[in-house]
C-alpha atoms as a PDB file:
ATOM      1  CA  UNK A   1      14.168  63.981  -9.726  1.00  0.00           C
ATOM      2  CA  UNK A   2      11.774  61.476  -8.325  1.00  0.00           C
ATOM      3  CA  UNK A   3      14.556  59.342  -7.108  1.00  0.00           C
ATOM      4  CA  UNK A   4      16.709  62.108  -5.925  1.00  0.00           C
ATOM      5  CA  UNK A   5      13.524  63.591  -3.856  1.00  0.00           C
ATOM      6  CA  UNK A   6      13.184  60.233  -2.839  1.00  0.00           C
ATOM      7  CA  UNK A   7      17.014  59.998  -1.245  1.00  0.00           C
ATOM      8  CA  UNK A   8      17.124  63.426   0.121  1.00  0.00           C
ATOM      9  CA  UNK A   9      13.434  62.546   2.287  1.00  0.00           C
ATOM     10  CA  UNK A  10      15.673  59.569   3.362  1.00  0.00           C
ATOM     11  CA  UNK A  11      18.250  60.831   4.448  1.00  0.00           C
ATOM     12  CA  UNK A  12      16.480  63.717   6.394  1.00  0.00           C
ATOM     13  CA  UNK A  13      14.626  60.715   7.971  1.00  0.00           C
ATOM     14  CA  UNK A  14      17.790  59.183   8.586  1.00  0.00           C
ATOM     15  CA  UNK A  15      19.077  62.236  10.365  1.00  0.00           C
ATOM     16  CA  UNK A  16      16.149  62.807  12.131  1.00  0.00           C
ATOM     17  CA  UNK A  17      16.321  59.033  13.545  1.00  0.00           C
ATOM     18  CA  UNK A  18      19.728  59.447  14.699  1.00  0.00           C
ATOM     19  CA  UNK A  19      18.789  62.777  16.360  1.00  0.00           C
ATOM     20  CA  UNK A  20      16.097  61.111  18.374  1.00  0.00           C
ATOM     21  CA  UNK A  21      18.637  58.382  19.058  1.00  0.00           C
ATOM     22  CA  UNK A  22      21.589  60.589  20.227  1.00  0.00           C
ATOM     23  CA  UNK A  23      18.776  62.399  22.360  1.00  0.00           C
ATOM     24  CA  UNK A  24      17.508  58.881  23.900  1.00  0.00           C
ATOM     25  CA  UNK A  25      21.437  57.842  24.583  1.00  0.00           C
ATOM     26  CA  UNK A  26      22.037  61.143  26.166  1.00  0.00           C
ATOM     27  CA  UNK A  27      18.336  60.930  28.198  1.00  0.00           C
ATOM     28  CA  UNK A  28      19.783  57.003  29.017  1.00  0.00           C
ATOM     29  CA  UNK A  29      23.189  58.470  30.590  1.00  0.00           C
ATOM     30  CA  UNK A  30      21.168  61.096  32.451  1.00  0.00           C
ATOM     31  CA  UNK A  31      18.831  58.128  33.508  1.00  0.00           C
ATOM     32  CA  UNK A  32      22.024  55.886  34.544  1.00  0.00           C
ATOM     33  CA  UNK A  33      23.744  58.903  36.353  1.00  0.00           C
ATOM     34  CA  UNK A  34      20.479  59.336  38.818  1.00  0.00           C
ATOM     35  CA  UNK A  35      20.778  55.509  39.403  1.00  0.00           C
ATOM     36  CA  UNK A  36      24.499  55.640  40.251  1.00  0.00           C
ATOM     37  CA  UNK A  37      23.660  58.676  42.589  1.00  0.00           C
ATOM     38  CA  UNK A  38      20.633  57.042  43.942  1.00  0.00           C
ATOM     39  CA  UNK A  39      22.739  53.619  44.764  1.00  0.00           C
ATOM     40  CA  UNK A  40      25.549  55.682  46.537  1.00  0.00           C
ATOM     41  CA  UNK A  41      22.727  57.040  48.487  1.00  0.00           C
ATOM     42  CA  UNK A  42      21.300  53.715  49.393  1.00  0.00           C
ATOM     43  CA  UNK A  43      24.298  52.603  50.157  1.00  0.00           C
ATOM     44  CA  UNK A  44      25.247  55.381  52.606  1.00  0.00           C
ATOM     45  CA  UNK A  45      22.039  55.307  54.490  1.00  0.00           C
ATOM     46  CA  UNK A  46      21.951  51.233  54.416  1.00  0.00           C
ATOM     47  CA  UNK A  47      25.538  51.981  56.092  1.00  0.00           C
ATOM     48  CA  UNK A  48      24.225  54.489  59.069  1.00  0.00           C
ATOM     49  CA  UNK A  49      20.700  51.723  59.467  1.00  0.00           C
ATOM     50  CA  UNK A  50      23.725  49.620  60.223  1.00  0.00           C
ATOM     51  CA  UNK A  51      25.543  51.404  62.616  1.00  0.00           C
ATOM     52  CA  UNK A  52      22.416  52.447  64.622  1.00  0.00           C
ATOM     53  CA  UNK A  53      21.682  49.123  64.509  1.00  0.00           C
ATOM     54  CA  UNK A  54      25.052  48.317  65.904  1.00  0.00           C
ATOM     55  CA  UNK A  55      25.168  51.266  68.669  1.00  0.00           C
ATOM     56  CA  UNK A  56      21.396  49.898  69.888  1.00  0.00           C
ATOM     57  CA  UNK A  57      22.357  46.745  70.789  1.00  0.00           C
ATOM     58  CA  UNK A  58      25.662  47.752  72.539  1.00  0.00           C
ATOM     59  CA  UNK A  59      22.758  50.413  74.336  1.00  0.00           C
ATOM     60  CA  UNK A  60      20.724  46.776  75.001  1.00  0.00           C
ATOM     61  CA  UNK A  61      23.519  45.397  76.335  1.00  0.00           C
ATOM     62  CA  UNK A  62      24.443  48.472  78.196  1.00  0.00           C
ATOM     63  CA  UNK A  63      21.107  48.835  79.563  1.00  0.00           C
ATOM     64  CA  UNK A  64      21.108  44.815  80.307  1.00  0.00           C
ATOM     65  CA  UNK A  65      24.054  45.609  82.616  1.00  0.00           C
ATOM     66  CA  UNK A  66      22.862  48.589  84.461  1.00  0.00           C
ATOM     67  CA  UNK A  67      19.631  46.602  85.297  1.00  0.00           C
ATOM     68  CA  UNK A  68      21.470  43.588  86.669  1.00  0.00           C
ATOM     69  CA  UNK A  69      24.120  46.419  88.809  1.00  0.00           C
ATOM     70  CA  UNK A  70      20.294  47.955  89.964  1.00  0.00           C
ATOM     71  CA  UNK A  71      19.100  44.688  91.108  1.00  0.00           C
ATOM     72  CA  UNK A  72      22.092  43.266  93.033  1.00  0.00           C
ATOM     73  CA  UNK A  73      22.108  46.866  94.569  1.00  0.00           C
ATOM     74  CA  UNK A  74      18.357  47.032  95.298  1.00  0.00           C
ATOM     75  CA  UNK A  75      18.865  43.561  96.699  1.00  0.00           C
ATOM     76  CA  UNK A  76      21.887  44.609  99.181  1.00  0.00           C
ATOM     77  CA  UNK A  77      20.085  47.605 100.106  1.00  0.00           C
ATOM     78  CA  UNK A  78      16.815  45.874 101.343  1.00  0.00           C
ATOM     79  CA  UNK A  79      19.163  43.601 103.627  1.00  0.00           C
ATOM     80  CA  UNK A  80      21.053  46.409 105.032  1.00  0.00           C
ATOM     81  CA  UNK A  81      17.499  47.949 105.472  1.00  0.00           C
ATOM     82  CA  UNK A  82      16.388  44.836 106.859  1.00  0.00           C
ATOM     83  CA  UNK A  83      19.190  44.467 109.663  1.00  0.00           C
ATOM     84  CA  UNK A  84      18.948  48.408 110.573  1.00  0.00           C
ATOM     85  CA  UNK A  85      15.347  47.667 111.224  1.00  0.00           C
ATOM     86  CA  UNK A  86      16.544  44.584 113.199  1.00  0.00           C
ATOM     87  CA  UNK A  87      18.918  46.652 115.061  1.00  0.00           C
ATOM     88  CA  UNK A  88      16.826  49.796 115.445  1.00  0.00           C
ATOM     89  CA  UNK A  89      13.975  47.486 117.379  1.00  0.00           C
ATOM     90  CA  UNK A  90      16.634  45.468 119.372  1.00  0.00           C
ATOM     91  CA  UNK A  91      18.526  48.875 120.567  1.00  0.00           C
ATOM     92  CA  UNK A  92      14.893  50.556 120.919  1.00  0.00           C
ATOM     93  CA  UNK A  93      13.842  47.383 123.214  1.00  0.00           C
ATOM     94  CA  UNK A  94      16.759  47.719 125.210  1.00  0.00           C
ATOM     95  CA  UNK A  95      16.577  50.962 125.782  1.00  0.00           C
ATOM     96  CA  UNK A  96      12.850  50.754 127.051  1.00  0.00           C
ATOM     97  CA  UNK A  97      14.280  47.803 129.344  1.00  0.00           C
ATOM     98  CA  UNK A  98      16.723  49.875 130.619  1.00  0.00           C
ATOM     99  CA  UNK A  99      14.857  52.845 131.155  1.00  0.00           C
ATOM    100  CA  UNK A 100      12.217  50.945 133.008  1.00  0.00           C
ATOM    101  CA  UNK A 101      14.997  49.615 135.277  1.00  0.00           C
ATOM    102  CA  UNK A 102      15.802  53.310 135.784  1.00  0.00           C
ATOM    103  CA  UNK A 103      12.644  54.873 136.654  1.00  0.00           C
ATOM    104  CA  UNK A 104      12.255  51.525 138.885  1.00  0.00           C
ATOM    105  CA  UNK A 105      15.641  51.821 140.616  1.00  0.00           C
ATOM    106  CA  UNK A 106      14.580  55.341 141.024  1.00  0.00           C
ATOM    107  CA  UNK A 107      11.269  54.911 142.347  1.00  0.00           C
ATOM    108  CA  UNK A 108      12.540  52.447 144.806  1.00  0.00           C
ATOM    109  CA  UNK A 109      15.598  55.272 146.252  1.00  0.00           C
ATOM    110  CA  UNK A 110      12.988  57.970 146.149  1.00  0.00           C
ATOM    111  CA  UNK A 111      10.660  55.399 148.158  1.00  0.00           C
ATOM    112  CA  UNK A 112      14.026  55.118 150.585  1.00  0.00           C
ATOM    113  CA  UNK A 113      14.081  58.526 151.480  1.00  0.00           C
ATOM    114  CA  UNK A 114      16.488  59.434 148.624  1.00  0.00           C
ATOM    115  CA  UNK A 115      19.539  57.754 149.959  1.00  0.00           C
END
């Protein structure tokens, strides 16, 4: 009976080992399944980094454009500025030149007798 005892222990051990076994396969699929999901994930958000990355330097470039259209039109503006402010002081001068001449011219027919 010894030996019998002996096979039945060993074969409960046996079963016991393949239990643990079939639970450490089924705990490795589990395991392997989270990895699978967790590389999908990486790989979708290393996909949007990407494509922010992408849209941010067409934004640079974007932005690198708009300054160089701000300049050139800050640039034109100050000469147009520039010449109205030319203008203005030339037309202003004038003006005081020719008014002088009036109040002069005016002066001198009043000083006529108005005729």
């Amino acid at each position: 009976m010894s030996e019998n005892s002996e096979n039945n222990r060993t074969i409960m051990l046996l079963g016991e080992i393949k239990g643990i076994v079939e639970s450490l396969r089924e705990g490795q699929r589990s395991s392997n399944d989270q990895i699978s999901e967790l590389r999908a994930s990486v790989g979708e958000v290393h996909s949007r980094v990407s494509s922010v990355m992408s849209s941010q330097a067409a934004q640079e470039k974007s932005i690198d454009a708009l300054q160089t259209t701000v300049t050139s039109m800050d640039v034109r503006l100050r000469d147009v500025e520039v010449r109205g402010a030319t203008y203005g002081a030339v037309s202003g001068g004038a003006v005081a030149v020719g008014m002088a001449l009036l109040v002069e011219g005016l002066k001198a027919w009043m000083s006529r007798g108005g005729h």
